[in-house]
PDB file of N, CA and C in Angstrom:
ATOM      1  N   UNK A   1      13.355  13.247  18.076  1.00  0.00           N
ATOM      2  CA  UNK A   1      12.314  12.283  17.779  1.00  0.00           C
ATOM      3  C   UNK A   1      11.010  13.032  17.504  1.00  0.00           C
ATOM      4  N   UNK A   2      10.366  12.518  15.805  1.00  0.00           N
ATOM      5  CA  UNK A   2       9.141  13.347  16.236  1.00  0.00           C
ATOM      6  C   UNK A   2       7.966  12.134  16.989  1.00  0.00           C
ATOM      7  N   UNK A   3       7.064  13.619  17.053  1.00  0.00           N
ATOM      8  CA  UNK A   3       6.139  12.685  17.999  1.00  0.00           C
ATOM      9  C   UNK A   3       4.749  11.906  17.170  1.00  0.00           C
ATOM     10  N   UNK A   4       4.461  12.209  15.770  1.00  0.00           N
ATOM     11  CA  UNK A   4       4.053  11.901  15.156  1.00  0.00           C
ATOM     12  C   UNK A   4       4.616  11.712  13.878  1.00  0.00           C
ATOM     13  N   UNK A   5       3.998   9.988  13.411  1.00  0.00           N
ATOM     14  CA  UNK A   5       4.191   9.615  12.112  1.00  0.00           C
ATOM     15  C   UNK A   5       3.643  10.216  11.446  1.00  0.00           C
ATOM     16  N   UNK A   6       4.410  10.216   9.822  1.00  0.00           N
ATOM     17  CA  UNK A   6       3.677  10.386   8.806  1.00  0.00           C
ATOM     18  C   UNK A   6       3.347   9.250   8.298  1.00  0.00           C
ATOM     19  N   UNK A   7       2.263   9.420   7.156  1.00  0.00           N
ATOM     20  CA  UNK A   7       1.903   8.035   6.677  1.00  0.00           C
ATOM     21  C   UNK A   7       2.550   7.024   5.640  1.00  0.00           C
ATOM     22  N   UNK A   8       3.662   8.491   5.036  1.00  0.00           N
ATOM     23  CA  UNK A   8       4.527   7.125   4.882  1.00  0.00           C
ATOM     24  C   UNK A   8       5.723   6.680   5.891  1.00  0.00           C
ATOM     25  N   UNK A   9       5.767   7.283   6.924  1.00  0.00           N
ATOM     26  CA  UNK A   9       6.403   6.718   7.978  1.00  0.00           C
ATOM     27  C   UNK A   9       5.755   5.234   8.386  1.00  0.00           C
ATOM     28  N   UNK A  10       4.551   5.452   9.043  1.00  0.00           N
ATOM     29  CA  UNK A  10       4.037   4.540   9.195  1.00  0.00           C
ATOM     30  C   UNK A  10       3.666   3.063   8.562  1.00  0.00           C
ATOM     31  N   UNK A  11       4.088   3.540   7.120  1.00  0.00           N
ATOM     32  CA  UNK A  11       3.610   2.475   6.334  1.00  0.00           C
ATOM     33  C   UNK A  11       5.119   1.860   6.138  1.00  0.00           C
ATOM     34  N   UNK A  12       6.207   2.365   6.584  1.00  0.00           N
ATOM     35  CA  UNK A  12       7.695   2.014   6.775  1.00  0.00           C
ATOM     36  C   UNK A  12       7.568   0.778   7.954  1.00  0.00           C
ATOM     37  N   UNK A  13       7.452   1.512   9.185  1.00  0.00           N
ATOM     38  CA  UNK A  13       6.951   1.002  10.484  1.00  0.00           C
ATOM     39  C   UNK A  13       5.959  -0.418  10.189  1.00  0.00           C
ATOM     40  N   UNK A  14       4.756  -0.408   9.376  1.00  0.00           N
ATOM     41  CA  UNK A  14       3.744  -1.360  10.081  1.00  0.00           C
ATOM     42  C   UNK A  14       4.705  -2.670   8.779  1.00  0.00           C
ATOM     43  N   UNK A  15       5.618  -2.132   7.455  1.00  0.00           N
ATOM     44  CA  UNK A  15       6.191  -2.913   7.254  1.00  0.00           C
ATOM     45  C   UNK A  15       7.071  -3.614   7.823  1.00  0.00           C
ATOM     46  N   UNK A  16       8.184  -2.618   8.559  1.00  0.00           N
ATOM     47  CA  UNK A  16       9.147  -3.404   9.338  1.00  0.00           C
ATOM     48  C   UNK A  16       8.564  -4.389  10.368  1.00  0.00           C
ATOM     49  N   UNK A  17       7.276  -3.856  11.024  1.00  0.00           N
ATOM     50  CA  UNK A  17       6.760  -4.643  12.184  1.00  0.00           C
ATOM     51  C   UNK A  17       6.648  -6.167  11.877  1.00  0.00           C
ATOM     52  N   UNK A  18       6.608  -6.425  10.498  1.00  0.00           N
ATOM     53  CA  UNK A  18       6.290  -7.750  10.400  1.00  0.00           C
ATOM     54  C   UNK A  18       7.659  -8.322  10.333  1.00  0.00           C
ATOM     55  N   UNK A  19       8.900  -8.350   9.716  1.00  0.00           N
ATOM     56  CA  UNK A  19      10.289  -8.535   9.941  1.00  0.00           C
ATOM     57  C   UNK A  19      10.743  -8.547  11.219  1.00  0.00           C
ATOM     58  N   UNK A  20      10.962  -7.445  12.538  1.00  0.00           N
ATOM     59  CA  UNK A  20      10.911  -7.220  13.067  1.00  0.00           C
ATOM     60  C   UNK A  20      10.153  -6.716  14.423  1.00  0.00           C
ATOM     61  N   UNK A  21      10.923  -6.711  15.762  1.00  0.00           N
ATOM     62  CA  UNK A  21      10.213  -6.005  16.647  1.00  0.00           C
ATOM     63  C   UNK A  21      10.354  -5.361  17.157  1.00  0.00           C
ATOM     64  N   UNK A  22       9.445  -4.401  16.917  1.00  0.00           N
ATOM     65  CA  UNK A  22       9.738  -2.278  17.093  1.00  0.00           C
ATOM     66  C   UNK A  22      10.114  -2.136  18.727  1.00  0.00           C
ATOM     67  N   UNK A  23      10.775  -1.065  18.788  1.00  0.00           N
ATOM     68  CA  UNK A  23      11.060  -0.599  19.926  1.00  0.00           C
ATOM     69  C   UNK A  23       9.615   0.289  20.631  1.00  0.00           C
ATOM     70  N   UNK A  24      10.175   0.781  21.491  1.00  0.00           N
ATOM     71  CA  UNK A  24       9.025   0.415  22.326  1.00  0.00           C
ATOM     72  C   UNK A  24       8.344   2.278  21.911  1.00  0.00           C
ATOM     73  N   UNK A  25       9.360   3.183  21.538  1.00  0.00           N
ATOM     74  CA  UNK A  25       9.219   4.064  20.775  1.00  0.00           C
ATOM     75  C   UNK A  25       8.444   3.888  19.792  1.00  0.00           C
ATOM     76  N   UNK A  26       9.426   3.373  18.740  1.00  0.00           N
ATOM     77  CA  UNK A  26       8.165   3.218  17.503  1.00  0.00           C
ATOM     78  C   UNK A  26       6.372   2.917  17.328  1.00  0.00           C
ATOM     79  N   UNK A  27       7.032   1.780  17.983  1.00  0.00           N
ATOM     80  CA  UNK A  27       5.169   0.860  18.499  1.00  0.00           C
ATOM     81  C   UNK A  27       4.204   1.826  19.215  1.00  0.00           C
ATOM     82  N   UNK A  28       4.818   3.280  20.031  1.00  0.00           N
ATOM     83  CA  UNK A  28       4.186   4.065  20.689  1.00  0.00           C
ATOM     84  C   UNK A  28       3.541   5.143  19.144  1.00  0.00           C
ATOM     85  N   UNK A  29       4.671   5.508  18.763  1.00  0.00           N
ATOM     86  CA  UNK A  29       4.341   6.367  17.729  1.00  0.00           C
ATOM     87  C   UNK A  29       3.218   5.962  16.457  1.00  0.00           C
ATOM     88  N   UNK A  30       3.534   4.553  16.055  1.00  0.00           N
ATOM     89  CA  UNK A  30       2.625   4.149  15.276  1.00  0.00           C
ATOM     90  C   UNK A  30       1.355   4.049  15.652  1.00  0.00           C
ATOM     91  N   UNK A  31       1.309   3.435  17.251  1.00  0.00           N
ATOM     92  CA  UNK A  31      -0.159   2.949  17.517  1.00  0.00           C
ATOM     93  C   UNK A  31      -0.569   4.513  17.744  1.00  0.00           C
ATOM     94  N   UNK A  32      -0.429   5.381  18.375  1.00  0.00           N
ATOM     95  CA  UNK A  32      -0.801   7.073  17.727  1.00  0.00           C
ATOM     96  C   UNK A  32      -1.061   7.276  16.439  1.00  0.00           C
ATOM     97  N   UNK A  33      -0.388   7.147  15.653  1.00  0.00           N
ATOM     98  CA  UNK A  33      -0.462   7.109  14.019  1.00  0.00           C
ATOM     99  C   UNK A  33      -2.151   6.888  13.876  1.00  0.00           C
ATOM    100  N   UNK A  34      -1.644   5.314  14.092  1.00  0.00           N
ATOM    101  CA  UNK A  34      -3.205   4.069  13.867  1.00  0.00           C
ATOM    102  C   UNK A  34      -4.493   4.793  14.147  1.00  0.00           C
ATOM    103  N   UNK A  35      -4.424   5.033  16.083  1.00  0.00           N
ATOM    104  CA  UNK A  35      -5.907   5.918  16.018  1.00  0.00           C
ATOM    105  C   UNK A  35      -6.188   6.845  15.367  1.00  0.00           C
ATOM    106  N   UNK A  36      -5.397   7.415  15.077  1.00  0.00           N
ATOM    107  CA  UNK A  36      -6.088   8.890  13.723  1.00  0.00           C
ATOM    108  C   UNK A  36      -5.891   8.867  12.890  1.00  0.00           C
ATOM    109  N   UNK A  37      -5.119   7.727  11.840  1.00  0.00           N
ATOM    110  CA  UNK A  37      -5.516   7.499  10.589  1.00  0.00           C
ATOM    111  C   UNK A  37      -6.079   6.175  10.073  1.00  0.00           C
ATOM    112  N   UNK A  38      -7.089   6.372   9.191  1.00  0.00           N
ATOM    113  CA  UNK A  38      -7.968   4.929   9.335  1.00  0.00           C
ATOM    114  C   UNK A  38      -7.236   4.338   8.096  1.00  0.00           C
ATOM    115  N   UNK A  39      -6.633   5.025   7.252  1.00  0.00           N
ATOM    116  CA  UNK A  39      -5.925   4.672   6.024  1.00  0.00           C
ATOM    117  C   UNK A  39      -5.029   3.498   6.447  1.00  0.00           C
ATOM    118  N   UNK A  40      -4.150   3.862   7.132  1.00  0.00           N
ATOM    119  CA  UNK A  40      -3.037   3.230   7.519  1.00  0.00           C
ATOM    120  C   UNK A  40      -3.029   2.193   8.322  1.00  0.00           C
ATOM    121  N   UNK A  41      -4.201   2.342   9.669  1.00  0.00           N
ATOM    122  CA  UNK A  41      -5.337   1.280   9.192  1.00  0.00           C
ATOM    123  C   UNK A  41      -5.377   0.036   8.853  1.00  0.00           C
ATOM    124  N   UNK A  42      -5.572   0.371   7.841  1.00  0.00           N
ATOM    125  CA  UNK A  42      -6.244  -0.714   6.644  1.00  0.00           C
ATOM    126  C   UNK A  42      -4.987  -1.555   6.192  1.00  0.00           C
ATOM    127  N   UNK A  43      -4.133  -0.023   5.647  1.00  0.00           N
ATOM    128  CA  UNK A  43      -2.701  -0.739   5.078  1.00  0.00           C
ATOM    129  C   UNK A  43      -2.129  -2.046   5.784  1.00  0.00           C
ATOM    130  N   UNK A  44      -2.263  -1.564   7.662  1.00  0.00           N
ATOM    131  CA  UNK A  44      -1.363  -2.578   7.858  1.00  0.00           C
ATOM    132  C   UNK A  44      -2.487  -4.224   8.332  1.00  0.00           C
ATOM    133  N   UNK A  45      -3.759  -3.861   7.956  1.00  0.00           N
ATOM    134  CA  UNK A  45      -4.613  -5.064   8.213  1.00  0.00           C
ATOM    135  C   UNK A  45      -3.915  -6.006   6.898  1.00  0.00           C
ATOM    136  N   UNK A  46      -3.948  -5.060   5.539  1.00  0.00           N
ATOM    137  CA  UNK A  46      -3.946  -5.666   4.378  1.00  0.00           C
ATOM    138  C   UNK A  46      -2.821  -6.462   4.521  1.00  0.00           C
ATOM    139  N   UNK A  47      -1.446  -5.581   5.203  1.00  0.00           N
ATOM    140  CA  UNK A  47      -0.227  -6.316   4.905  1.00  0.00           C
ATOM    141  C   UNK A  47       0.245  -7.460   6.012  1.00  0.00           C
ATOM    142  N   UNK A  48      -0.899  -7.456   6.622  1.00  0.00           N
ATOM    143  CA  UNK A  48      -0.985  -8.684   7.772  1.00  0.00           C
ATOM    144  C   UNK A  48      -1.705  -9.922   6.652  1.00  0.00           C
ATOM    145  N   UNK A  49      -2.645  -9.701   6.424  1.00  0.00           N
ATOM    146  CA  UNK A  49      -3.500 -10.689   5.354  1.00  0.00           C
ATOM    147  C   UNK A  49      -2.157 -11.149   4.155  1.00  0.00           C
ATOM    148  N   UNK A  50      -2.127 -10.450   3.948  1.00  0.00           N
ATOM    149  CA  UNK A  50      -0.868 -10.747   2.826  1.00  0.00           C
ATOM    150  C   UNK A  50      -0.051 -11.749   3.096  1.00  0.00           C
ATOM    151  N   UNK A  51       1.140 -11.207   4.462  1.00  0.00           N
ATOM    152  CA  UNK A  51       1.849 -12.344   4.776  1.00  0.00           C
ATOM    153  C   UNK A  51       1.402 -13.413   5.575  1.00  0.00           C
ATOM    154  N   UNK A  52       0.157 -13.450   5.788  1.00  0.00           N
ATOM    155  CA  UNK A  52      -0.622 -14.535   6.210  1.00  0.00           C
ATOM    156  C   UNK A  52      -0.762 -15.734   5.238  1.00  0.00           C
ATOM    157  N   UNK A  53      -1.207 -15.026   3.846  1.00  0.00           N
ATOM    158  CA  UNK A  53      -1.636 -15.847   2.725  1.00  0.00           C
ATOM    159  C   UNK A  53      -0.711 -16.645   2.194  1.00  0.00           C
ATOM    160  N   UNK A  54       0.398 -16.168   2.372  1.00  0.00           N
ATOM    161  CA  UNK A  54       1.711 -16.350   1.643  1.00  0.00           C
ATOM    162  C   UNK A  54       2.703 -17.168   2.171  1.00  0.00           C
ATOM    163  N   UNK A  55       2.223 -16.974   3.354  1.00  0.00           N
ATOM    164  CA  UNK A  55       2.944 -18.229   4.572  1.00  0.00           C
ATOM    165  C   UNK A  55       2.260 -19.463   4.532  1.00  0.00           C
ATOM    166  N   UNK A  56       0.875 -19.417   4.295  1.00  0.00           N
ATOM    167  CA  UNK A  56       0.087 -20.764   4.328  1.00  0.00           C
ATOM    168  C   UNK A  56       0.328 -21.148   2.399  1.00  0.00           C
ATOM    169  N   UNK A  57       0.830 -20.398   1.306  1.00  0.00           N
ATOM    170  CA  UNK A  57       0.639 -21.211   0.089  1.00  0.00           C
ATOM    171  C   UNK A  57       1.799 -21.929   0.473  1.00  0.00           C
ATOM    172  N   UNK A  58       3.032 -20.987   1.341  1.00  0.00           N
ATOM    173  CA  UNK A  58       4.615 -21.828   1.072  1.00  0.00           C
ATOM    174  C   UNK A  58       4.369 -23.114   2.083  1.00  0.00           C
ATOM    175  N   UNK A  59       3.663 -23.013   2.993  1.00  0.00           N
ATOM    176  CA  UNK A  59       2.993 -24.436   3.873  1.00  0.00           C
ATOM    177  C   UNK A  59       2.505 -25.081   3.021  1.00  0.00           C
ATOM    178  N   UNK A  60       1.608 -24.762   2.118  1.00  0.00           N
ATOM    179  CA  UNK A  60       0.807 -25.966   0.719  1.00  0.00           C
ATOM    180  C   UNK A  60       1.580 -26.555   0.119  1.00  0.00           C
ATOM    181  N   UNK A  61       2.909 -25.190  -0.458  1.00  0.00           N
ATOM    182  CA  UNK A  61       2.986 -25.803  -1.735  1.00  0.00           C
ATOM    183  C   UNK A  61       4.314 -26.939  -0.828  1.00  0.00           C
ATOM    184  N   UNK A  62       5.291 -26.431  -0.043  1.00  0.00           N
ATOM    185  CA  UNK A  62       5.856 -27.907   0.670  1.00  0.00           C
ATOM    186  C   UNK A  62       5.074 -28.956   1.192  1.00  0.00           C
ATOM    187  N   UNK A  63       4.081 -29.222   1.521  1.00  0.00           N
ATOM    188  CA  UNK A  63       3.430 -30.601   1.698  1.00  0.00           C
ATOM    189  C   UNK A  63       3.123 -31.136   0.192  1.00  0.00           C
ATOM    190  N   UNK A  64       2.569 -30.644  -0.601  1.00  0.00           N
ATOM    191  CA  UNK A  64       1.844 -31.032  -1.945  1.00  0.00           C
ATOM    192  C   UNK A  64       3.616 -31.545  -2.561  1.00  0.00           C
ATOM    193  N   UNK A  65       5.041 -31.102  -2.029  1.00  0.00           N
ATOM    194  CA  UNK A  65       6.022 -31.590  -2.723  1.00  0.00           C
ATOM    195  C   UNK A  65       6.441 -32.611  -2.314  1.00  0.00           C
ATOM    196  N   UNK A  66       6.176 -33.028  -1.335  1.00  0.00           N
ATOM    197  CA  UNK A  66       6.503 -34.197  -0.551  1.00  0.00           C
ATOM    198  C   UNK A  66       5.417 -35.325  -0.975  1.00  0.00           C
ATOM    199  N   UNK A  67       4.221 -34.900  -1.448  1.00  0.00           N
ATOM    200  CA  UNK A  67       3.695 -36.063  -1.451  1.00  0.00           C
ATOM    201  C   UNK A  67       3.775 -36.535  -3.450  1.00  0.00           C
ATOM    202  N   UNK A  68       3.964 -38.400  -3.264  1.00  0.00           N
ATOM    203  CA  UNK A  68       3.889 -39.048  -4.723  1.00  0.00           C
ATOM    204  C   UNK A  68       3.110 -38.954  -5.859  1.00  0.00           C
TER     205      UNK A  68
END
């Protein structure tokens, strides 16, 4: 096991995190990752916002189909 991510490890990781829930390993390694890279960071703020956005259009666009 290494003990540090790389960043595209991490950007593997903060993807799966949203599918899934990391072991208790991973979640250690990433949140290490996190404090010393601000890049990655960001990445996984962005890819939180993302499936945030995307969950509330598929909430819109099923009510807006239901209604006459």
């Amino acid at each position: 096991m290494l003990f540090f991510y790389t960043c595209k490890q991490a950007h593997q990781k903060l993807s799966e995190d949203l599918d899934r829930k990391l072991s208790l390993a991973e979640r250690t390694q990433l949140k290490i990752h996190l404090g010393m890279c601000r890049s990655c960071t960001n990445f996984g703020t962005q890819m939180r916002t993302i499936r945030m956005a995307m969950k509330q259009m598929a909430e819109g666009k099923s009510s807006d189909q239901d209604k006459p």
